[in-house]
Protein backbone atom coordinates (compact mmCIF):
# COMPACT_ATOMS: atom_id res chain seq x y z
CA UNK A 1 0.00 0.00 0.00
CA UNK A 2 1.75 3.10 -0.86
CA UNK A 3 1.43 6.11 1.13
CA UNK A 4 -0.28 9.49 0.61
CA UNK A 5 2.39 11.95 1.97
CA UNK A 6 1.70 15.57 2.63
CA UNK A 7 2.16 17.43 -0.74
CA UNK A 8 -0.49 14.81 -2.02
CA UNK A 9 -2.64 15.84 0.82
CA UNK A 10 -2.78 19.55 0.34
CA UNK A 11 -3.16 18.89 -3.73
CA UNK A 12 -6.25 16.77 -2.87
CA UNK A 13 -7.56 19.44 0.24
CA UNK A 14 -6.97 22.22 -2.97
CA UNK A 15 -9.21 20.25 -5.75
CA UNK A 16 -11.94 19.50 -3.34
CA UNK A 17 -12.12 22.99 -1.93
CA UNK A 18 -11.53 24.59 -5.73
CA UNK A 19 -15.04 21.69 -6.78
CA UNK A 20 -16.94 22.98 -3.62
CA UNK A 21 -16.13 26.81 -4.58
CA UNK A 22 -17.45 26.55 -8.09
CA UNK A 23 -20.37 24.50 -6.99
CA UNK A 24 -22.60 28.08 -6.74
CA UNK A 25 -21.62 29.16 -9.97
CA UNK A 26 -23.19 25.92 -11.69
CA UNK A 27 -26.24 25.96 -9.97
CA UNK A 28 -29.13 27.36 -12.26
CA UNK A 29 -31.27 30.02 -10.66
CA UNK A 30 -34.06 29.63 -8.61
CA UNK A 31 -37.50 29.80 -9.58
CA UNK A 32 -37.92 32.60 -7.28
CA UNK A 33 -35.24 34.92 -8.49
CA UNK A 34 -35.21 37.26 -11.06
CA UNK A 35 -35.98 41.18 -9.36
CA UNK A 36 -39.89 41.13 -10.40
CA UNK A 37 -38.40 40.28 -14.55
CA UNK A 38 -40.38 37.13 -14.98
CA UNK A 39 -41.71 36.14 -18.34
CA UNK A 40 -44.00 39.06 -19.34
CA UNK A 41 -46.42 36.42 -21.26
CA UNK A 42 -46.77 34.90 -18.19
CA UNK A 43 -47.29 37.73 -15.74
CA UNK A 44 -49.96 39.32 -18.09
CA UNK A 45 -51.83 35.71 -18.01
CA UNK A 46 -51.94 35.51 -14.45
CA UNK A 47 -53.05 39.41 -14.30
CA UNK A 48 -55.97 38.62 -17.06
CA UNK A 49 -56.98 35.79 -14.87
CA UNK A 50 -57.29 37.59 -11.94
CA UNK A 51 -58.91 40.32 -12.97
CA UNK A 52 -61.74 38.63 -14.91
CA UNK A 53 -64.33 37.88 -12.21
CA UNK A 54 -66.90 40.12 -13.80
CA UNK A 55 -68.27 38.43 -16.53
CA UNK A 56 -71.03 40.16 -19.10
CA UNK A 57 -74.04 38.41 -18.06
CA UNK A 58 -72.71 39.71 -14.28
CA UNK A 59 -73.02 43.10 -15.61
CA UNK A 60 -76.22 42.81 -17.47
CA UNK A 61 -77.75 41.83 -14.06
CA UNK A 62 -76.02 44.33 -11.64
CA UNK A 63 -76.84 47.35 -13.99
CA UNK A 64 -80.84 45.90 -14.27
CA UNK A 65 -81.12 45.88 -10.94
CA UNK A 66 -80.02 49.53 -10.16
CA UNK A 67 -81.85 50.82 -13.36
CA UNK A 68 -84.55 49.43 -11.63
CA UNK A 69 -84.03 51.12 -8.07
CA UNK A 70 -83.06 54.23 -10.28
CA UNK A 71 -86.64 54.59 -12.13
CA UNK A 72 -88.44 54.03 -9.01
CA UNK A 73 -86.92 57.20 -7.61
CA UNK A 74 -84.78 55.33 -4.77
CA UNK A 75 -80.70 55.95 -5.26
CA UNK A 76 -78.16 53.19 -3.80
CA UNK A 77 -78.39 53.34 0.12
CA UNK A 78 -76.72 55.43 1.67
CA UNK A 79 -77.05 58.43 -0.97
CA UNK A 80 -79.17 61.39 -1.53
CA UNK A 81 -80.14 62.23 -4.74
CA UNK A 82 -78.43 65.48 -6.44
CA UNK A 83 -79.24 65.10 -9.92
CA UNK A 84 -75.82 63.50 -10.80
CA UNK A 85 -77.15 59.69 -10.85
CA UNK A 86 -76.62 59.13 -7.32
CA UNK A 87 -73.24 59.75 -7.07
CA UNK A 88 -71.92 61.05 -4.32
CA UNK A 89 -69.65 64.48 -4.13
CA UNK A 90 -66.54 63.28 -4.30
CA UNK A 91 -66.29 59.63 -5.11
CA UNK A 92 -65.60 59.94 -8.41
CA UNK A 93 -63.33 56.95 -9.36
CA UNK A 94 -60.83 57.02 -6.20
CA UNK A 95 -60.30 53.46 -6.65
CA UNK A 96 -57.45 51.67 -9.21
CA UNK A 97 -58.10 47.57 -10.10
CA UNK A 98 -54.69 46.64 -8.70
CA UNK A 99 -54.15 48.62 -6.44
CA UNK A 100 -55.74 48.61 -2.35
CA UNK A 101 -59.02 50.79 -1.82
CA UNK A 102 -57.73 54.42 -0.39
CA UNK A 103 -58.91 54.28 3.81
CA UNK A 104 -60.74 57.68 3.05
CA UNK A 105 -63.14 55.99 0.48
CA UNK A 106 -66.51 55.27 1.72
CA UNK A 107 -67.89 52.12 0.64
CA UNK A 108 -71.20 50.21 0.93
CA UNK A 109 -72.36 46.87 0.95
CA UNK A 110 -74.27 45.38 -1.90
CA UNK A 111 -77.76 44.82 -2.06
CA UNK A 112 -78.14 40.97 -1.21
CA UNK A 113 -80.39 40.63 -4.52
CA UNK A 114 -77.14 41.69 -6.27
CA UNK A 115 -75.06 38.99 -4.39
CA UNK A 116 -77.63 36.27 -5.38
CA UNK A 117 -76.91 37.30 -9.03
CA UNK A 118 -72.93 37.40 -8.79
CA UNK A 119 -72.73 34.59 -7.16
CA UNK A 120 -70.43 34.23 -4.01
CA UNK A 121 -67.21 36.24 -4.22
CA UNK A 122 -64.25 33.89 -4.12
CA UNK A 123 -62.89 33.14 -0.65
CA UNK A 124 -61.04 35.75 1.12
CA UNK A 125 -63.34 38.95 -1.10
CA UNK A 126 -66.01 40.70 -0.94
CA UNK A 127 -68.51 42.71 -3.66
CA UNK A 128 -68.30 46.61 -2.13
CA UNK A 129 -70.44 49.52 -3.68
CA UNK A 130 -68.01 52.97 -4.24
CA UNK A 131 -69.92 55.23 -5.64
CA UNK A 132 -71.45 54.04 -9.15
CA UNK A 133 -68.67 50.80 -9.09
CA UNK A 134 -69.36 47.38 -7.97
CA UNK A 135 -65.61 46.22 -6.73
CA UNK A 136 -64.84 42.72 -6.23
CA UNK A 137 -62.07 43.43 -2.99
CA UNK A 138 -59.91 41.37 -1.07
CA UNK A 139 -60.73 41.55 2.32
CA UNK A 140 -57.49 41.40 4.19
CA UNK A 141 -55.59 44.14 1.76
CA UNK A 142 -58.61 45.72 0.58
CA UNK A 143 -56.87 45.19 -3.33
CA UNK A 144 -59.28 45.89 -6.01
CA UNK A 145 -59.27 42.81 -8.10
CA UNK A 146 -62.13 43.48 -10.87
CA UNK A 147 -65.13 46.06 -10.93
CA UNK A 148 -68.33 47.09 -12.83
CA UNK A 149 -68.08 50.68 -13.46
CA UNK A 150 -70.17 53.01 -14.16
CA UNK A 151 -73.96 51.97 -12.78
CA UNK A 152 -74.68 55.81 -13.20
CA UNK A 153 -74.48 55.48 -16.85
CA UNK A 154 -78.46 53.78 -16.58
C-alpha cells in the first residue's frame, strides 16, 4: 500500500475545496429569483386571470337591478339624490383595479339581490359599492381585483 504523503494531501484538500467553490456558480437560478423580470407572457396571463371575475351576463344583471331602483326614484343606500345619478360628491373613481381601496373611500355593501346574481365572491373577497362601481375586494388588503363601473351610466 503506498502512502499518501503531505504534498499529495494539500493537492487533494486544494481540488476539493476549488469543486466545492465553483459549486454556486453551476447551480441554475431559482425559480424565485429574477428582481420582479419574470416572463411578461406569463405575468400578463396571471393578471388577465385575476382580474376577470366580472363576466357580461354579471353586468347585465347588476346594472338591471339599479336601473330598476333608479326609475323608481330610490338611489343606492346610503345616498341622496343630487341630480348626478346618485353619485356622491366626491367619489368619483378614487379606486385603481390593482391597487388597495384608499382608507378615506366610503364604501357600501351590496344589495343581497345583487349577491344572489354574482354569485359568491371567491374566498377571502367581498362585492363593495363605491360610488357608481361594484368592486370585487380582497378583504385582508382591501386590493381591487375586478369592478363594474359606471352603474350611473343607466
Amino acid at each position: 500500500m503506498k502512502r499518501i504523503n503531505a504534498r499529495t494531501k494539500c493537492a487533494l484538500a486544494l481540488a476539493l475545496a476549488g469543486m466545492l467553490a465553483i459549486a454556486p456558480a453551476m447551480a441554475e437560478k431559482p425559480s424565485w429569483a429574477g428582481g420582479g423580470k419574470a416572463d411578461r407572457a406569463e405575468k400578463s396571463s396571471r393578471e388577465s386571470v385575476r382580474r376577470d371575475h366580472f363576466e357580461e351576463r354579471h353586468r347585465v344583471s347588476v346594472r338591471e337591478y339599479y336601473s330598476e331602483q333608479h326609475r323608481v326614484g330610490r338611489c343606492p343606500p346610503g345616498l341622496a339624490k343630487k341630480h348626478n345619478g346618485c353619485m356622491p360628491p366626491g367619489q368619483a373613481r378614487k379606486w385603481h383595479i390593482g391597487q388597495p381601496l384608499a382608507r378615506d373611500v366610503v364604501f357600501y355593501e351590496v344589495p343581497q339581490a345583487v349577491v344572489v346574481q354574482l354569485g359568491q365572491p371567491p374566498s377571502g373577497h367581498r362585492y363593495v359599492r363605491v360610488a357608481s362601481d361594484i368592486l370585487l375586494m380582497a378583504v385582508g388588503t382591501g386590493m381591487i381585483v375586478d369592478a363594474i363601473q359606471d352603474l350611473g351610466r343607466l
